[in-house]
Structures are given as structure tokens and as C-alpha cells.
PDB file of N, CA and C in Angstrom:
ATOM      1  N   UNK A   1     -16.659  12.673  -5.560  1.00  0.00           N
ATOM      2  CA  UNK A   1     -18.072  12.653  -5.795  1.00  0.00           C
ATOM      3  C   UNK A   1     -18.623  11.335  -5.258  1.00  0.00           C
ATOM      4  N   UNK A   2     -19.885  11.299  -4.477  1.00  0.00           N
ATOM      5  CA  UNK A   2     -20.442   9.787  -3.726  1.00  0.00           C
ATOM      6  C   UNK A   2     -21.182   9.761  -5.246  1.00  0.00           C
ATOM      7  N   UNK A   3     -21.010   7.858  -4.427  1.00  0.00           N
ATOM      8  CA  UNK A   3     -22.276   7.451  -5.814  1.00  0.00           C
ATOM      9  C   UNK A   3     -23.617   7.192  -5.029  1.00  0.00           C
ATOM     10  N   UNK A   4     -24.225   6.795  -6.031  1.00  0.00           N
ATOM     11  CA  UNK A   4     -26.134   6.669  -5.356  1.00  0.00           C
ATOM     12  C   UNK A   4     -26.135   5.514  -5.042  1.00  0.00           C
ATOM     13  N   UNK A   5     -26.747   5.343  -4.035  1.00  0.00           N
ATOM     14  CA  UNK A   5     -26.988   3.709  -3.605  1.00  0.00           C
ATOM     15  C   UNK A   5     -28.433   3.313  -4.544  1.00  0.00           C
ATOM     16  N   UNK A   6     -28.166   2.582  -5.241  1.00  0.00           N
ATOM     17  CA  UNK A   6     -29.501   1.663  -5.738  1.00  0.00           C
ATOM     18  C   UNK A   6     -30.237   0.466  -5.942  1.00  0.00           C
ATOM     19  N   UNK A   7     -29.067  -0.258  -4.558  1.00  0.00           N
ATOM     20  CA  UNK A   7     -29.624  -1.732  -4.624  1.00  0.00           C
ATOM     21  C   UNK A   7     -29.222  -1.825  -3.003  1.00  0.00           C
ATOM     22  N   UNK A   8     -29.886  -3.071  -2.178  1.00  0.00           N
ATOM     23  CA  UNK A   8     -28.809  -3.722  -0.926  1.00  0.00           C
ATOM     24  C   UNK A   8     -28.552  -4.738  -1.239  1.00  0.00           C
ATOM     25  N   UNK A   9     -27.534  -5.960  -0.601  1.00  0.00           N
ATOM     26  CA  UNK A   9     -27.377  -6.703  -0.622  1.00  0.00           C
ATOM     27  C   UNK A   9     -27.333  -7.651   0.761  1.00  0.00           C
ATOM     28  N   UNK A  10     -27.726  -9.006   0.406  1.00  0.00           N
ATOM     29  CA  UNK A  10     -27.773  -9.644   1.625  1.00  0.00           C
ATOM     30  C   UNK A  10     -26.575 -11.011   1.798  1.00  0.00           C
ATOM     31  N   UNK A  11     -26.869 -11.186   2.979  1.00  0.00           N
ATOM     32  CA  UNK A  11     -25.620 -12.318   2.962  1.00  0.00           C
ATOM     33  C   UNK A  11     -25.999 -13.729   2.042  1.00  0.00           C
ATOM     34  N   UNK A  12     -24.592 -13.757   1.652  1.00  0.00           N
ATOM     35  CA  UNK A  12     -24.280 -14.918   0.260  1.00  0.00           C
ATOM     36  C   UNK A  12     -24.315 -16.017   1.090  1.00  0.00           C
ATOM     37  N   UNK A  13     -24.834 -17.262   0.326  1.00  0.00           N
ATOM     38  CA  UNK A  13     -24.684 -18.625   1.306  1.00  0.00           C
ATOM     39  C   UNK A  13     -23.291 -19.264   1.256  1.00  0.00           C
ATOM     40  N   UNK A  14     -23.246 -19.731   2.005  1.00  0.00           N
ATOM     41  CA  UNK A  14     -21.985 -20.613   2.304  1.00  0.00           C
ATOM     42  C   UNK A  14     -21.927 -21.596   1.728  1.00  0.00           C
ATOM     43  N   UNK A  15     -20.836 -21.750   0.294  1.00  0.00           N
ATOM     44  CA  UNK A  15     -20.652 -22.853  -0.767  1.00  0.00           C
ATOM     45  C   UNK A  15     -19.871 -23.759  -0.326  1.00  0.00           C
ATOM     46  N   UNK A  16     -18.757 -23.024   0.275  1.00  0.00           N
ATOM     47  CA  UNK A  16     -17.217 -23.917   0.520  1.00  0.00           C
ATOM     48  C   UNK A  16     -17.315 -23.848   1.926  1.00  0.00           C
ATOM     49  N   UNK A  17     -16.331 -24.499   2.408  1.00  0.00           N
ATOM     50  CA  UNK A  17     -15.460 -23.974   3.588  1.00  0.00           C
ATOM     51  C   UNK A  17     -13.931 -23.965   2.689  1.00  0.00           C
ATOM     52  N   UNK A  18     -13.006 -23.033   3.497  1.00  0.00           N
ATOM     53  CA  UNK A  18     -12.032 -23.338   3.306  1.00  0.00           C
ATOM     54  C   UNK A  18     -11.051 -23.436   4.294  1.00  0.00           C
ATOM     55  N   UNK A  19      -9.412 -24.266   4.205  1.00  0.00           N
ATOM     56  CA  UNK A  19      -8.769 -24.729   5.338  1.00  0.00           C
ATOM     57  C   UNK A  19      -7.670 -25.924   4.764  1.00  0.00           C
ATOM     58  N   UNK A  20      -6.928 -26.446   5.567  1.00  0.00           N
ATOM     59  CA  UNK A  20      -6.284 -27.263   5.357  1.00  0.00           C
ATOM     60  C   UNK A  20      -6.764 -28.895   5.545  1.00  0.00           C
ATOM     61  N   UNK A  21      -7.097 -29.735   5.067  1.00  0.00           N
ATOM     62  CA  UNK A  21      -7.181 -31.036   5.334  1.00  0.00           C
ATOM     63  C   UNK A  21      -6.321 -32.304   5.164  1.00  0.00           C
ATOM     64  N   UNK A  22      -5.071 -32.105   4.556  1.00  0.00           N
ATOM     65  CA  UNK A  22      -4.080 -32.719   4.470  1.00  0.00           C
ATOM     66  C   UNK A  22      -3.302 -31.716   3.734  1.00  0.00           C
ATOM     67  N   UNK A  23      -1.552 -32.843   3.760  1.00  0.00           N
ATOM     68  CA  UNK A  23      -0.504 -32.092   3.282  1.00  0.00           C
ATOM     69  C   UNK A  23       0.405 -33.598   2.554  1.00  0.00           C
ATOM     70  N   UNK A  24       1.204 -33.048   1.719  1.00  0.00           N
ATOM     71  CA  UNK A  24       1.883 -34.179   1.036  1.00  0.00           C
ATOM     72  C   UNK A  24       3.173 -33.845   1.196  1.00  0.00           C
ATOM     73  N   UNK A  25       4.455 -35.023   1.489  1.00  0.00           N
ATOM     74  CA  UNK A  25       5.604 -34.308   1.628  1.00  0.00           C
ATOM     75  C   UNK A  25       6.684 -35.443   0.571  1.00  0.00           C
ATOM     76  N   UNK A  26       7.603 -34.872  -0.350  1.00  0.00           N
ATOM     77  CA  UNK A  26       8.252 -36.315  -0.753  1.00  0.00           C
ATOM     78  C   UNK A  26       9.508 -35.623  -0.518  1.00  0.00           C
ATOM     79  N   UNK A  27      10.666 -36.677  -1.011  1.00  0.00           N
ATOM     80  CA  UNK A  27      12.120 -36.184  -0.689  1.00  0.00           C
ATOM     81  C   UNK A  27      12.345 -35.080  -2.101  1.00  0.00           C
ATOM     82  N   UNK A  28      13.061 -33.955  -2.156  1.00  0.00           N
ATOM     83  CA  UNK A  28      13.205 -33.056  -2.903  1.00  0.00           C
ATOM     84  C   UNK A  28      13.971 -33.891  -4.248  1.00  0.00           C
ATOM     85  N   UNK A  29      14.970 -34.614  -3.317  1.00  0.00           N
ATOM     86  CA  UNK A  29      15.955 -34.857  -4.628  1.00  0.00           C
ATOM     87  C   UNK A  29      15.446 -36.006  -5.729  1.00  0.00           C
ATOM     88  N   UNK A  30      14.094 -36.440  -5.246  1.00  0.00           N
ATOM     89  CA  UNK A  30      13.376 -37.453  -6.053  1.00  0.00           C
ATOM     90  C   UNK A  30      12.519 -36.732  -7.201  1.00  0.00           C
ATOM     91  N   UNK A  31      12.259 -35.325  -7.030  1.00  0.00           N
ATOM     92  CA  UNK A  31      10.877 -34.855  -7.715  1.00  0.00           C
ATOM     93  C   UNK A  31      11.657 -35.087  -9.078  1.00  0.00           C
ATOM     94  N   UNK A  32      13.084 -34.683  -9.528  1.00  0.00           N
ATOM     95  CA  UNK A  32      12.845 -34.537 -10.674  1.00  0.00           C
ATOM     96  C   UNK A  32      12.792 -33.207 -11.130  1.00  0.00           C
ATOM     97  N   UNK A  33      12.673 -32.983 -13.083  1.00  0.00           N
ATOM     98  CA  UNK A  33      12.570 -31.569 -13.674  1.00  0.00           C
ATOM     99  C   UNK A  33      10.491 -31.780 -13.635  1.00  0.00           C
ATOM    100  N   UNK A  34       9.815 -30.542 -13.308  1.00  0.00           N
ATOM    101  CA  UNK A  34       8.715 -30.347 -12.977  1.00  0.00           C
ATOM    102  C   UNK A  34       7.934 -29.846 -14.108  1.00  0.00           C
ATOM    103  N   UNK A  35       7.493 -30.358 -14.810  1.00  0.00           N
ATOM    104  CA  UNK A  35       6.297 -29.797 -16.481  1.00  0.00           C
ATOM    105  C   UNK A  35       5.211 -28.919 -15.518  1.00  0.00           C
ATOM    106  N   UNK A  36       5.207 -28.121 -16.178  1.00  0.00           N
ATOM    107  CA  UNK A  36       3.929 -27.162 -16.200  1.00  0.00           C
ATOM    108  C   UNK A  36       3.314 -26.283 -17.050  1.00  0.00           C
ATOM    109  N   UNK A  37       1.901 -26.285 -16.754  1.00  0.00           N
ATOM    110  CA  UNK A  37       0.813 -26.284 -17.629  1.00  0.00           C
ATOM    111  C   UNK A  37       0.080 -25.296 -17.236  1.00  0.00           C
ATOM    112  N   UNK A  38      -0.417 -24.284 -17.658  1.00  0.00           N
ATOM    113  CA  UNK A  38      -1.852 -23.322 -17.048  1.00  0.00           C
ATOM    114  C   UNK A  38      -1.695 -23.172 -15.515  1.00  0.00           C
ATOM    115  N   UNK A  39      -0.081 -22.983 -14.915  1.00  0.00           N
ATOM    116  CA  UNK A  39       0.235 -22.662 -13.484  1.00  0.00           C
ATOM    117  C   UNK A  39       0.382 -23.412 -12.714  1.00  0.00           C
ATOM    118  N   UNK A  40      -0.075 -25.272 -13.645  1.00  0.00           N
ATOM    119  CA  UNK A  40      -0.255 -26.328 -12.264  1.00  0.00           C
ATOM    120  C   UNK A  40       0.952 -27.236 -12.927  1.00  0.00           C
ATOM    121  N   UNK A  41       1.384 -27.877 -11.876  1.00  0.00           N
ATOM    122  CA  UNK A  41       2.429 -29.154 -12.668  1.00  0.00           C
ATOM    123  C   UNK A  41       1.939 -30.063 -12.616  1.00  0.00           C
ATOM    124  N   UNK A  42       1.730 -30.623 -14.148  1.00  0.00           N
ATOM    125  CA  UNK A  42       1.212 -31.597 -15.158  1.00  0.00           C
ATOM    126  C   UNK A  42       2.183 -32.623 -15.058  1.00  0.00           C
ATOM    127  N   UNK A  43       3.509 -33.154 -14.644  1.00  0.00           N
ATOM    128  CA  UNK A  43       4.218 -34.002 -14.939  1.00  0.00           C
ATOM    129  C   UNK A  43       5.887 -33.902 -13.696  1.00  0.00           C
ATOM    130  N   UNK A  44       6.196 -35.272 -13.116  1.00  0.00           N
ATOM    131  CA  UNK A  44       7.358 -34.887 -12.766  1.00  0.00           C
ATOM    132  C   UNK A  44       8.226 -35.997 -13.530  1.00  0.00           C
ATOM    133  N   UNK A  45       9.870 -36.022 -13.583  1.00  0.00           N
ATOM    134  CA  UNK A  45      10.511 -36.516 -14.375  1.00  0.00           C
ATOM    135  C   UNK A  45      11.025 -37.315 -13.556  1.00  0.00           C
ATOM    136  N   UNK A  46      11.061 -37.252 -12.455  1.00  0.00           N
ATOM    137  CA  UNK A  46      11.419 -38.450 -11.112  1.00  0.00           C
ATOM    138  C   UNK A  46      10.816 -39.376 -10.934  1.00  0.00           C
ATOM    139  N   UNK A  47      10.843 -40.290  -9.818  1.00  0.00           N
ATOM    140  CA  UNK A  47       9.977 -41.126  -9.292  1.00  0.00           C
ATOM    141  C   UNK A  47       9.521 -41.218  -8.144  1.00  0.00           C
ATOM    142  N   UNK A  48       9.477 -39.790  -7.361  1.00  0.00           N
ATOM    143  CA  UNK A  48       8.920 -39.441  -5.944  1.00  0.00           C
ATOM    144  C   UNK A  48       7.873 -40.517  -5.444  1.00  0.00           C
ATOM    145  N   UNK A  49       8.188 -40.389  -4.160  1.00  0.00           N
ATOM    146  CA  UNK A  49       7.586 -41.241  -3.108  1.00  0.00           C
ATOM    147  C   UNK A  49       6.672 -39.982  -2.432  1.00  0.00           C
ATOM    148  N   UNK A  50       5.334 -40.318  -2.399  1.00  0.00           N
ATOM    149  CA  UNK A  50       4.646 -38.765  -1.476  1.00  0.00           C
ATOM    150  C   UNK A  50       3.854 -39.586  -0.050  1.00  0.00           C
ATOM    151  N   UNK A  51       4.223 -38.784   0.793  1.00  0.00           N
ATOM    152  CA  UNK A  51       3.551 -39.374   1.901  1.00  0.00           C
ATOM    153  C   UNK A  51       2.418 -38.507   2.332  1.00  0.00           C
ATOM    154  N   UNK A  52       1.326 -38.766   2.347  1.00  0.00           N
ATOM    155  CA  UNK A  52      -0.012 -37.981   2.879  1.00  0.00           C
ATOM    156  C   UNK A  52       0.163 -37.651   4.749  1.00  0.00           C
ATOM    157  N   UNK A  53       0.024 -36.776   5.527  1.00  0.00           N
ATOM    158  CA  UNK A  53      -0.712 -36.624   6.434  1.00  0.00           C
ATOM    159  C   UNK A  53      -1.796 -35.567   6.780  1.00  0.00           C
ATOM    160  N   UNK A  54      -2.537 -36.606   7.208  1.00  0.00           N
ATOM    161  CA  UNK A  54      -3.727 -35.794   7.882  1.00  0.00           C
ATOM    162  C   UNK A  54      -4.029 -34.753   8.857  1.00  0.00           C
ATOM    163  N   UNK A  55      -4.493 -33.676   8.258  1.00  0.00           N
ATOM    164  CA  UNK A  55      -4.293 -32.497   9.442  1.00  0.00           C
ATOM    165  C   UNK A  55      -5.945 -32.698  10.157  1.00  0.00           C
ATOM    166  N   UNK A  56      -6.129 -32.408  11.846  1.00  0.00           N
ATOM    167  CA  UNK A  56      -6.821 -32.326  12.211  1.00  0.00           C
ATOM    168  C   UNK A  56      -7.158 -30.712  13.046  1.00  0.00           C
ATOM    169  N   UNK A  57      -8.702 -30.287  12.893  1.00  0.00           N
ATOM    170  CA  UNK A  57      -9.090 -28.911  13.713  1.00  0.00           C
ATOM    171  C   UNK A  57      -8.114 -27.783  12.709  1.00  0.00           C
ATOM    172  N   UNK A  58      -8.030 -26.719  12.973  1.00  0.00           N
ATOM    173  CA  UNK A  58      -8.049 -25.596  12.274  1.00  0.00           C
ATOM    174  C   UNK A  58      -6.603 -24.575  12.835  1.00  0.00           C
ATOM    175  N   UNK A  59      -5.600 -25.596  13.490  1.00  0.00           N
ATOM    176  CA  UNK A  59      -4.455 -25.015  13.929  1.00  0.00           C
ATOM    177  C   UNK A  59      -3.421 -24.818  12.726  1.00  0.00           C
ATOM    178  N   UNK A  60      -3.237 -25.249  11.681  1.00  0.00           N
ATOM    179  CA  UNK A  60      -2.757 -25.376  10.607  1.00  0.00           C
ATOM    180  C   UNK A  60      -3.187 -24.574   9.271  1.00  0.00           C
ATOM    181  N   UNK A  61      -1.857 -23.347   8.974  1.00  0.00           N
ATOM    182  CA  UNK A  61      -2.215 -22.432   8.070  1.00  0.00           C
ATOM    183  C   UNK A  61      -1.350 -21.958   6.805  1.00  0.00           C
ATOM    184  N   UNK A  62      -1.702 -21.557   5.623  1.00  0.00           N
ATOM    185  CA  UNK A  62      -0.679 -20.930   4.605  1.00  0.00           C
ATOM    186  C   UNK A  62      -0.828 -19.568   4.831  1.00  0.00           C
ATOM    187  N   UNK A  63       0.179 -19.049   4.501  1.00  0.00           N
ATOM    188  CA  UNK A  63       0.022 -17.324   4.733  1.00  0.00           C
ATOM    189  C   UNK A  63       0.729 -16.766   3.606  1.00  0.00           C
ATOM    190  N   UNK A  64       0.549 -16.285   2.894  1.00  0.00           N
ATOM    191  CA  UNK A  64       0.946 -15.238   1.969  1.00  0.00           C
ATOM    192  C   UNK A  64       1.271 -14.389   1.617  1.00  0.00           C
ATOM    193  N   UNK A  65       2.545 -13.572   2.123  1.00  0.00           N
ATOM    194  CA  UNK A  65       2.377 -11.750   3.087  1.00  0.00           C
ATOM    195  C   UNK A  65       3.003 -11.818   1.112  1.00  0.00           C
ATOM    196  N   UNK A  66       2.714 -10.568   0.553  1.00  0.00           N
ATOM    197  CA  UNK A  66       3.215  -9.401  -0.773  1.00  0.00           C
ATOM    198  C   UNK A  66       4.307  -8.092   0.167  1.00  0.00           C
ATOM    199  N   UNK A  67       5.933  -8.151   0.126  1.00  0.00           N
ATOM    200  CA  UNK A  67       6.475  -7.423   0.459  1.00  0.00           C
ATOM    201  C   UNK A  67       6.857  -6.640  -1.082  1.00  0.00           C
ATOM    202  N   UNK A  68       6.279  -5.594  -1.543  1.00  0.00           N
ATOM    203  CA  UNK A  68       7.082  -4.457  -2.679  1.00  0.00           C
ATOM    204  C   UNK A  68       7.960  -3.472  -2.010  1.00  0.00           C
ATOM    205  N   UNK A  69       8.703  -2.905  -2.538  1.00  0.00           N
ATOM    206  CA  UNK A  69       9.752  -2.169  -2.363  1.00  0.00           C
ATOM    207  C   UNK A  69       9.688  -1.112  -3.650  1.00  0.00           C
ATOM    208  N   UNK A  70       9.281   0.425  -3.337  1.00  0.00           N
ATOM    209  CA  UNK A  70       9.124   1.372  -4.519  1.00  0.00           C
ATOM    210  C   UNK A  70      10.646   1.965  -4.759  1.00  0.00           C
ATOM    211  N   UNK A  71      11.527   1.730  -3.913  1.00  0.00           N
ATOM    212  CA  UNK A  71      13.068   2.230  -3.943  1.00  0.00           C
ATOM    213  C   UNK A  71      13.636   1.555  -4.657  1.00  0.00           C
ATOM    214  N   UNK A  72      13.796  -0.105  -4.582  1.00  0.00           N
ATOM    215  CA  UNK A  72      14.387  -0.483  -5.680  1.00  0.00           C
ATOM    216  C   UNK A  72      13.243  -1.403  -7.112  1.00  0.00           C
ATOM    217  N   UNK A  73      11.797  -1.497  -6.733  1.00  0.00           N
ATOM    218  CA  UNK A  73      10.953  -2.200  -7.651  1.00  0.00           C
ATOM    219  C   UNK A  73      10.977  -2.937  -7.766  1.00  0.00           C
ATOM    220  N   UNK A  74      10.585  -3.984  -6.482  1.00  0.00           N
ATOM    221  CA  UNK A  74      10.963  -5.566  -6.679  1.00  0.00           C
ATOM    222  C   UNK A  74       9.571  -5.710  -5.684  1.00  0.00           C
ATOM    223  N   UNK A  75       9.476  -6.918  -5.573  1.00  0.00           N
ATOM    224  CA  UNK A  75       7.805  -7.419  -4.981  1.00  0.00           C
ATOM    225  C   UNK A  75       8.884  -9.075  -5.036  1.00  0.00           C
ATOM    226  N   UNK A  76       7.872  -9.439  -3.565  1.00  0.00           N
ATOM    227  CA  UNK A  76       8.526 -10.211  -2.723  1.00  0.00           C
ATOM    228  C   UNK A  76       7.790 -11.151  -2.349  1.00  0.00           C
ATOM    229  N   UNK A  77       7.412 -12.711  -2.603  1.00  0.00           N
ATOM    230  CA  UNK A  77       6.019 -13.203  -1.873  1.00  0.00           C
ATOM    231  C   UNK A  77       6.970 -13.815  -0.719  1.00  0.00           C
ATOM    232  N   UNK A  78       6.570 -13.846   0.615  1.00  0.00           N
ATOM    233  CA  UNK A  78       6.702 -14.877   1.417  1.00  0.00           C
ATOM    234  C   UNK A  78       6.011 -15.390   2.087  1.00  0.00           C
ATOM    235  N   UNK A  79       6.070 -17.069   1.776  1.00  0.00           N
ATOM    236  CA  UNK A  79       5.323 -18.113   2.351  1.00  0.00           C
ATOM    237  C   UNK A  79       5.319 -18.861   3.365  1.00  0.00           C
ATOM    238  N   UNK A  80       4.545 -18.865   3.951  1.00  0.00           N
ATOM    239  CA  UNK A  80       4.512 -19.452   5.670  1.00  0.00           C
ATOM    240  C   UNK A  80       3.747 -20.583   5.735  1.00  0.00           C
ATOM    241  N   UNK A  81       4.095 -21.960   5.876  1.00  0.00           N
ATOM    242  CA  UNK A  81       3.088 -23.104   6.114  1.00  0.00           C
ATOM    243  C   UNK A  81       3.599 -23.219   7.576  1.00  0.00           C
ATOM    244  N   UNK A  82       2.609 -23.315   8.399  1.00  0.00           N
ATOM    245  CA  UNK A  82       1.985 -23.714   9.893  1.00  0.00           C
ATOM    246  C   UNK A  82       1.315 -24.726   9.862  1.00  0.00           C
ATOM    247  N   UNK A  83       2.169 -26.235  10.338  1.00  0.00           N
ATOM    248  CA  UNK A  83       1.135 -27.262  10.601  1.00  0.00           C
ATOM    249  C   UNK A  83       1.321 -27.829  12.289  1.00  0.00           C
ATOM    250  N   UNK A  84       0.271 -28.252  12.143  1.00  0.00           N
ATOM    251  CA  UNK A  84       0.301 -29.288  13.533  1.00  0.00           C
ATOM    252  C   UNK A  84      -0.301 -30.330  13.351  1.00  0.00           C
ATOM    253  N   UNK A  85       0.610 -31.062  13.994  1.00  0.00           N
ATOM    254  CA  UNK A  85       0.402 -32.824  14.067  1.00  0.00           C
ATOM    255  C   UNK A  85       0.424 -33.336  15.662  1.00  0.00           C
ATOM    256  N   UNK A  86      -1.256 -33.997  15.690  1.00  0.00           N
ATOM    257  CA  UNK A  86      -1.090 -34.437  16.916  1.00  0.00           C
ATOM    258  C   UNK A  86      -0.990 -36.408  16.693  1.00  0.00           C
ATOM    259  N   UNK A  87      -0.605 -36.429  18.240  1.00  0.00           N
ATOM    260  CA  UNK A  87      -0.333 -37.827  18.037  1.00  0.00           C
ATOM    261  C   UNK A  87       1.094 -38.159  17.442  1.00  0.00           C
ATOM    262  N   UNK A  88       2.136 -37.067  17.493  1.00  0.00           N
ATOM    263  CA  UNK A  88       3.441 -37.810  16.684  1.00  0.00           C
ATOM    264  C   UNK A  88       4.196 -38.974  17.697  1.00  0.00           C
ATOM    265  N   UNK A  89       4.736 -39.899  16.613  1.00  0.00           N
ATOM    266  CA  UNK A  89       5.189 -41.076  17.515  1.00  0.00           C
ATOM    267  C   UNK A  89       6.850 -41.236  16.571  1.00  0.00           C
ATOM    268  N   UNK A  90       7.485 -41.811  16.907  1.00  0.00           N
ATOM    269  CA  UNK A  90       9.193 -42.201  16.809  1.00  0.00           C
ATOM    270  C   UNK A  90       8.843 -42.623  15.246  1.00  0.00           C
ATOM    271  N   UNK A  91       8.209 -43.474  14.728  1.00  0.00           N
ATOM    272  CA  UNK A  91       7.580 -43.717  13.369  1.00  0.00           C
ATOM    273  C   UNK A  91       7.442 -42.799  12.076  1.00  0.00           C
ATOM    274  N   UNK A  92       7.098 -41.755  12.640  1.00  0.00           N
ATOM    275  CA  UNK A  92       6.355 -40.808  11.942  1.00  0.00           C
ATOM    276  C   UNK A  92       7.222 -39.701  12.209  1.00  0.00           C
TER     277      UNK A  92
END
């Protein structure tokens, strides 16, 4: 059965952008046991070192694919980070 149209709508303004603008990387074996809170981690038990770099332009992405499986009932996230760094030097 269609439904009735009884309103239109127009285009929403643009609040955000969204994208990558930096990334943080520390050594794994420093993080420590990880506290978490309402999905975010509130606390690490280590003493990690985090190094910031700056991503520039819009070549740099997260991806998120949902693989389920109805044969055996399992759901699968896999995560894809894509960065680019220009300017790398022997330093860095």
C-alpha cells in the first residue's frame, strides 16, 4: 500500500564537515589495561607516549564494511584506515 505525500522537504544546512584531520599513534606495549566508560576509554594503566600527525586534503579514510554470515550467524566488522602523509622524511 503507498503512503500520501503530505509535506516536502528542502535541503538541510551544512553543520559539520566531516573527514580526517589528524591521527595519534603510540607503541601498543605501552597502552596498558584500557577502562571504559559509555563506549569511550576513560583511563589507560600505562604510560603511553602518543605522537600526533597531521593529515592534509581528503586522501585519508576509515571504512567500515558489516560482513554477516546467515549459515553460521556471526557478523564481522572490518576496519580499513587509509592515510597519507606528505612530506615524509628519515625522521618521521
Amino acid at each position: 500500500m503507498a503512503c500520501g505525500l503530505t509535506t516536502g522537504r528542502q535541503l538541510p544546512c551544512k553543520e559539520s564537515v566531516g573527514g580526517l584531520s589528524r591521527v595519534y599513534f603510540a607503541d601498543y606495549g605501552s597502552l596498558g589495561t584500557a577502562t571504559i566508560a559509555s563506549g569511550n576509554i576513560s583511563a589507560l594503566s600505562g604510560t603511553p607516549t602518543f605522537f600526533e600527525y597531521d593529515l592534509k586534503g581528503a586522501t585519508s579514510s576509515l571504512t567500515t564494511n558489516i560482513i554477516s554470515s546467515r549459515d553460521t550467524g556471526t557478523t564481522v566488522y572490518e576496519t580499513t584506515l587509509e592515510l597519507t602523509f606528505t612530506h615524509l622524511d628519515v625522521a618521521t
